[in-house]
C-alpha atoms as a PDB file:
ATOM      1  CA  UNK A   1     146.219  53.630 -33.117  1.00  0.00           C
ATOM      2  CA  UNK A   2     143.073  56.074 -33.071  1.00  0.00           C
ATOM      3  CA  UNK A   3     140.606  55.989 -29.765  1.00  0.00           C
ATOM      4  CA  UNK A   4     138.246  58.658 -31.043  1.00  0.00           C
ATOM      5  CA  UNK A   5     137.604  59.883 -34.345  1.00  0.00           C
ATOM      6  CA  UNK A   6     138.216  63.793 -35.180  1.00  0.00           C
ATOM      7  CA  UNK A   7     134.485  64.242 -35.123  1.00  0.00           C
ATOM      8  CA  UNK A   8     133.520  61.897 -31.999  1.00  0.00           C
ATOM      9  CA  UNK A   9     136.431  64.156 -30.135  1.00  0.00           C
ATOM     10  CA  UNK A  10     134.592  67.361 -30.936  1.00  0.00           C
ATOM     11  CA  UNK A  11     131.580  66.002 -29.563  1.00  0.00           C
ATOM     12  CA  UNK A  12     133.124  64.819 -26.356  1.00  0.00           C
ATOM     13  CA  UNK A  13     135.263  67.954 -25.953  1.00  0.00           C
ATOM     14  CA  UNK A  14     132.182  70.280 -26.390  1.00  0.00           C
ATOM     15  CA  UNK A  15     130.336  67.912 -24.312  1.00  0.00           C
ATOM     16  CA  UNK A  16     132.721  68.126 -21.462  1.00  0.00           C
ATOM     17  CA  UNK A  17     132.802  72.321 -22.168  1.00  0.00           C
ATOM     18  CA  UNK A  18     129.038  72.123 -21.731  1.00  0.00           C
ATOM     19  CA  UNK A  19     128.639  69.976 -18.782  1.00  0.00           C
ATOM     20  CA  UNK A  20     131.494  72.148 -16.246  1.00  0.00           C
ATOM     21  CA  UNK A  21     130.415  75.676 -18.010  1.00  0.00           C
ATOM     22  CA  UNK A  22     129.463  78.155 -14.894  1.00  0.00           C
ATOM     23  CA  UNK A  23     130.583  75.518 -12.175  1.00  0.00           C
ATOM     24  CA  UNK A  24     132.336  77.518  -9.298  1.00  0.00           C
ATOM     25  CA  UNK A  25     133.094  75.912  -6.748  1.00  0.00           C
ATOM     26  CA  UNK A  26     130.913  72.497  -5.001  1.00  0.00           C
ATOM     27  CA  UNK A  27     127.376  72.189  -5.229  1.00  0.00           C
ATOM     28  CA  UNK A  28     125.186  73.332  -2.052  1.00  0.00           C
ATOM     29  CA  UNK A  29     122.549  71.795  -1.227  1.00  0.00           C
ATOM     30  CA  UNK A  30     119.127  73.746  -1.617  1.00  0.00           C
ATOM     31  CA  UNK A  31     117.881  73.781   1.969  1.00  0.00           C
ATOM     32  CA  UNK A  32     121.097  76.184   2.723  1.00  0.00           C
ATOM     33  CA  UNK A  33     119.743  78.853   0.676  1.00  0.00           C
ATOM     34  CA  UNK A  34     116.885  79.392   2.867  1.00  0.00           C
ATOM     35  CA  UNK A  35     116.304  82.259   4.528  1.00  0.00           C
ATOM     36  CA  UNK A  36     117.214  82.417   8.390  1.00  0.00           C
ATOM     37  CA  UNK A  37     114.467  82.191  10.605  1.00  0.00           C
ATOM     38  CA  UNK A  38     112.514  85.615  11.754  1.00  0.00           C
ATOM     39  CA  UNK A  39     113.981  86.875  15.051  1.00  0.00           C
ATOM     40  CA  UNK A  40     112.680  88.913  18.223  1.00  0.00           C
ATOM     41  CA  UNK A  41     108.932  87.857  17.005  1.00  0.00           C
ATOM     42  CA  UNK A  42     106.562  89.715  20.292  1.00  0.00           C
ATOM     43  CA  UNK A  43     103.062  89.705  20.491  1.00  0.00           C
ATOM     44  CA  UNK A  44     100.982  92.274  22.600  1.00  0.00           C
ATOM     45  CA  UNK A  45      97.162  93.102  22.664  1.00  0.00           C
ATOM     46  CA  UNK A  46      96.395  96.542  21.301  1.00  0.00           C
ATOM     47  CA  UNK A  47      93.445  98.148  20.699  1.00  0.00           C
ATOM     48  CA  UNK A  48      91.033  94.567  20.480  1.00  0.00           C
ATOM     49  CA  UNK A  49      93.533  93.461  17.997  1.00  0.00           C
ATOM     50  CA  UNK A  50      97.365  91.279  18.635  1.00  0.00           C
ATOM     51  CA  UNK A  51     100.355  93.019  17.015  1.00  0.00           C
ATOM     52  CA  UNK A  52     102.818  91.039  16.132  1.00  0.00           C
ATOM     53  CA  UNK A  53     106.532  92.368  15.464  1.00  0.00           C
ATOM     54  CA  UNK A  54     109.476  90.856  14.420  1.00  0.00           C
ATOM     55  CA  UNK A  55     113.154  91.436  12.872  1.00  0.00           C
ATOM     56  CA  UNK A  56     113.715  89.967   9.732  1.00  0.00           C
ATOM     57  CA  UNK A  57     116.575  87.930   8.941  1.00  0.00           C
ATOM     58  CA  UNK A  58     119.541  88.690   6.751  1.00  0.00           C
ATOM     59  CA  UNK A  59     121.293  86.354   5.851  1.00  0.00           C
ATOM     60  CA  UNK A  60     120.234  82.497   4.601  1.00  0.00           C
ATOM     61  CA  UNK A  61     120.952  79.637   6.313  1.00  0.00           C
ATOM     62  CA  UNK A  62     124.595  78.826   4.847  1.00  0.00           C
ATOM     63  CA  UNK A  63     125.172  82.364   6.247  1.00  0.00           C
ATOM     64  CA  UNK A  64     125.434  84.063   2.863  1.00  0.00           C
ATOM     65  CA  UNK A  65     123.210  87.772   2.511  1.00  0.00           C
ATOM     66  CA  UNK A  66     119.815  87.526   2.013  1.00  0.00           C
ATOM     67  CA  UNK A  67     118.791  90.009  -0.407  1.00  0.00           C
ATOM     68  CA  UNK A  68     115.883  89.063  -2.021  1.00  0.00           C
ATOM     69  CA  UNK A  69     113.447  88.455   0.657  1.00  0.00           C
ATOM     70  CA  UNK A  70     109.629  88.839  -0.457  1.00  0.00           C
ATOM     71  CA  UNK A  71     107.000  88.240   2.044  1.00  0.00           C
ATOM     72  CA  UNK A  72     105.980  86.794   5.273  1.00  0.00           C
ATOM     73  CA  UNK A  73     103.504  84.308   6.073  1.00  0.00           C
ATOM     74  CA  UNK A  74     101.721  85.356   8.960  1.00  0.00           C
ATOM     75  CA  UNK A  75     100.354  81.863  11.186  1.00  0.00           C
ATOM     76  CA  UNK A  76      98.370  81.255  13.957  1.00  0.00           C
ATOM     77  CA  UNK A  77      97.050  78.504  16.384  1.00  0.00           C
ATOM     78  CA  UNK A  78      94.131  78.460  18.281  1.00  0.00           C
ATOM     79  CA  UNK A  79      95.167  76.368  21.736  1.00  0.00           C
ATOM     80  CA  UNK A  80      96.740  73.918  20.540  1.00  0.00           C
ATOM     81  CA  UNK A  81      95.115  73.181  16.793  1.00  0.00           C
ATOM     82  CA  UNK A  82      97.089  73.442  13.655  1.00  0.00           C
ATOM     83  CA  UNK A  83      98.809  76.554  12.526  1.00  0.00           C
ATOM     84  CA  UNK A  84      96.926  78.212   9.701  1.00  0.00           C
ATOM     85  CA  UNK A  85      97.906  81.378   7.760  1.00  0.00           C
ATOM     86  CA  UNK A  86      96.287  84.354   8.537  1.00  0.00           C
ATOM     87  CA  UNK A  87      97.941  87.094   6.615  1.00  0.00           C
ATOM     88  CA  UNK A  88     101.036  88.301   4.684  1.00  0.00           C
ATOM     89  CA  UNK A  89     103.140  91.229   4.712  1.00  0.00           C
ATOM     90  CA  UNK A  90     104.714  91.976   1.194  1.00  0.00           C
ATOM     91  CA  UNK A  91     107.574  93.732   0.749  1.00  0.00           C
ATOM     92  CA  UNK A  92     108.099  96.048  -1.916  1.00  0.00           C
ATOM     93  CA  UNK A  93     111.392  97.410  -4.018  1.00  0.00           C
ATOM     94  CA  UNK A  94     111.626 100.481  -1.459  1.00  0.00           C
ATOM     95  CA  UNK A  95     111.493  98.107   1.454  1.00  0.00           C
ATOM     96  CA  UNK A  96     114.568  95.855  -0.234  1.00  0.00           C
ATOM     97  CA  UNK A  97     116.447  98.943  -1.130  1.00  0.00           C
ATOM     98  CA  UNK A  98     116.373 100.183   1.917  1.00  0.00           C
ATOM     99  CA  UNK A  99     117.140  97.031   3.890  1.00  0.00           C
ATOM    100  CA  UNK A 100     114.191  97.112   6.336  1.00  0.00           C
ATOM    101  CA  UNK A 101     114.616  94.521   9.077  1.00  0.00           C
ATOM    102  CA  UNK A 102     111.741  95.407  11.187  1.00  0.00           C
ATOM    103  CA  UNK A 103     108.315  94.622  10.914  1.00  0.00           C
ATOM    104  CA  UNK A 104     104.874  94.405  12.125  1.00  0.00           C
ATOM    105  CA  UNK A 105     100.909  92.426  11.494  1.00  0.00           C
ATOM    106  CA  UNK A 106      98.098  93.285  13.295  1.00  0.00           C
ATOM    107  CA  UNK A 107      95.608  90.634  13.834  1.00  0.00           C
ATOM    108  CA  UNK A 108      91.463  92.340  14.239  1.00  0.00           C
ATOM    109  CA  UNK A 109      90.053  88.834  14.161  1.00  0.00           C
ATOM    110  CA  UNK A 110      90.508  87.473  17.695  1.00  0.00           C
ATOM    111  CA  UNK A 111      88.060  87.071  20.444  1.00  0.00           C
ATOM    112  CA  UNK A 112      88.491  87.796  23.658  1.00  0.00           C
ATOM    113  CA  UNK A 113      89.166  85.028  25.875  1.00  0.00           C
ATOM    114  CA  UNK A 114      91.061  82.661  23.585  1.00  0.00           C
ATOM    115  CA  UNK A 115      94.767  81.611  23.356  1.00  0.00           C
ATOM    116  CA  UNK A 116      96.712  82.005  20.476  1.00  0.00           C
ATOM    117  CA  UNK A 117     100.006  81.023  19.302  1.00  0.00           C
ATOM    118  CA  UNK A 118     101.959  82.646  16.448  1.00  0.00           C
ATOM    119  CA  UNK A 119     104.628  81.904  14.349  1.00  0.00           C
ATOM    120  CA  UNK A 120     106.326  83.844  11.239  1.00  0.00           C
ATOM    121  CA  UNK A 121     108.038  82.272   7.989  1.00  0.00           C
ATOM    122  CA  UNK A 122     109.716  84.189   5.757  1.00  0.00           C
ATOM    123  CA  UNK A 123     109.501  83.462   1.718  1.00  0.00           C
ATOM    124  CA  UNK A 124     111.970  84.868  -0.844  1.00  0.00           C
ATOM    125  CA  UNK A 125     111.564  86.105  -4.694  1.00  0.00           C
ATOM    126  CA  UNK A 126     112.189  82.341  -5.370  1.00  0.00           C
ATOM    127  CA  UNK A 127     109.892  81.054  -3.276  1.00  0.00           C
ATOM    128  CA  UNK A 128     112.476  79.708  -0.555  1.00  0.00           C
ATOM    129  CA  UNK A 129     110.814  79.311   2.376  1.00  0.00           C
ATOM    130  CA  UNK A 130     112.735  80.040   5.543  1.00  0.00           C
ATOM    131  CA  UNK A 131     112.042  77.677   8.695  1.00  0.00           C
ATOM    132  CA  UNK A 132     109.546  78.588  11.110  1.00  0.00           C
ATOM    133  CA  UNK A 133     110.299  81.355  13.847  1.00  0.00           C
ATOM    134  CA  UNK A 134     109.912  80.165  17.349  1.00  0.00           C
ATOM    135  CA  UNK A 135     106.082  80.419  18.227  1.00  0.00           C
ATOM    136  CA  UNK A 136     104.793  83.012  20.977  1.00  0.00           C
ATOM    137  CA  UNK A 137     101.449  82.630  22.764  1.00  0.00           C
ATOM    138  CA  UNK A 138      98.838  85.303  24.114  1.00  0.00           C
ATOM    139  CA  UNK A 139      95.888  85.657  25.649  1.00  0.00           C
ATOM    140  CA  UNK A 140      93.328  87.996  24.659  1.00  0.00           C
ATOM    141  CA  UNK A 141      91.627  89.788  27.260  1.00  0.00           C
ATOM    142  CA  UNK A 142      88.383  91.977  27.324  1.00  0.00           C
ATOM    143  CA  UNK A 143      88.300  92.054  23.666  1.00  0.00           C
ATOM    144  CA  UNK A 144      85.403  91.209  21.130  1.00  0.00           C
ATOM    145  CA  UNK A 145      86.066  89.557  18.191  1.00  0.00           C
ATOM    146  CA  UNK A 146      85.592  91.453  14.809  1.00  0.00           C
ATOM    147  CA  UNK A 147      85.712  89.705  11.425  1.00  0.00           C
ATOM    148  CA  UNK A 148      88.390  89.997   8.460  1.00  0.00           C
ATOM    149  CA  UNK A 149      87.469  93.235   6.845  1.00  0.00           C
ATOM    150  CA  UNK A 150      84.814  95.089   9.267  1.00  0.00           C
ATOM    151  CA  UNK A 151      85.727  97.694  11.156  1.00  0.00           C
ATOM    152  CA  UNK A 152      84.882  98.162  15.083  1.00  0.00           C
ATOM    153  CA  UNK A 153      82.171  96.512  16.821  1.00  0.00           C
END
């Protein structure tokens, strides 16, 4: 008694070939290869502008190394509104290569008086986007505001 023809078994033996081909171990799911949060994220007023500086992470979040991390998204709130981007650092090849892990964004477009609150997310060279550092707030003091692109007042 035949189950499968010779041809049908071809099909369901390349099939089967096709379907486990590259299949190492369980699947993960997708969240785990984000990126770790940014760490050690300070804010300080200098020179009528907030620097921010933070360590970047490296490793992703099912603790595996992170080595393909692209940019930072740069957010701020004023008070207590929404968080909005307000720049990006880009990494380059050189910056990869040589496994920098600290970094910095200065912010000229603050006025003095307000309150801010920052945050940092970290993207990859797939787009992963790690979760959301843990916000800092600051005050700005005696400063006058400048807009994107100008230089002093």
């Amino acid at each position: 008694m035949r189950l499968l023809s010779s041809g049908t078994r071809w099909v369901v033996l390349l099939a089967l070939a096709v379907l486990a081909c590259g299949r190492k171990g369980p699947v993960r799911p997708l969240e785990l290869l984000l990126p770790e949060p940014v760490s050690e994220l300070r804010a300080s007023v200098e020179g009528g502008a907030v620097v921010l500086r933070w360590r970047a992470p490296n490793r992703r979040l099912d603790g595996s190394r992170l080595e393909d991390l692209s940019s930072f998204l740069v957010e701020r709130a004023e008070n207590e509104g929404p968080f909005r981007v307000v720049g990006v650092v880009v990494l380059d090849e050189e910056d990869r290569a040589l496994e920098v892990r600290r970094f910095a964004f200065r912010d000229e477009t603050v006025e003095s008086g307000a309150r801010y609150r920052y945050r940092v997310v970290s993207r990859t060279l797939e787009g992963y986007v790690s979760p959301a550092s843990v916000p800092v707030e600051i005050r700005v003091d005696g400063v006058s505001g400048r807009e994107p692109g100008k230089g002093p007042p």
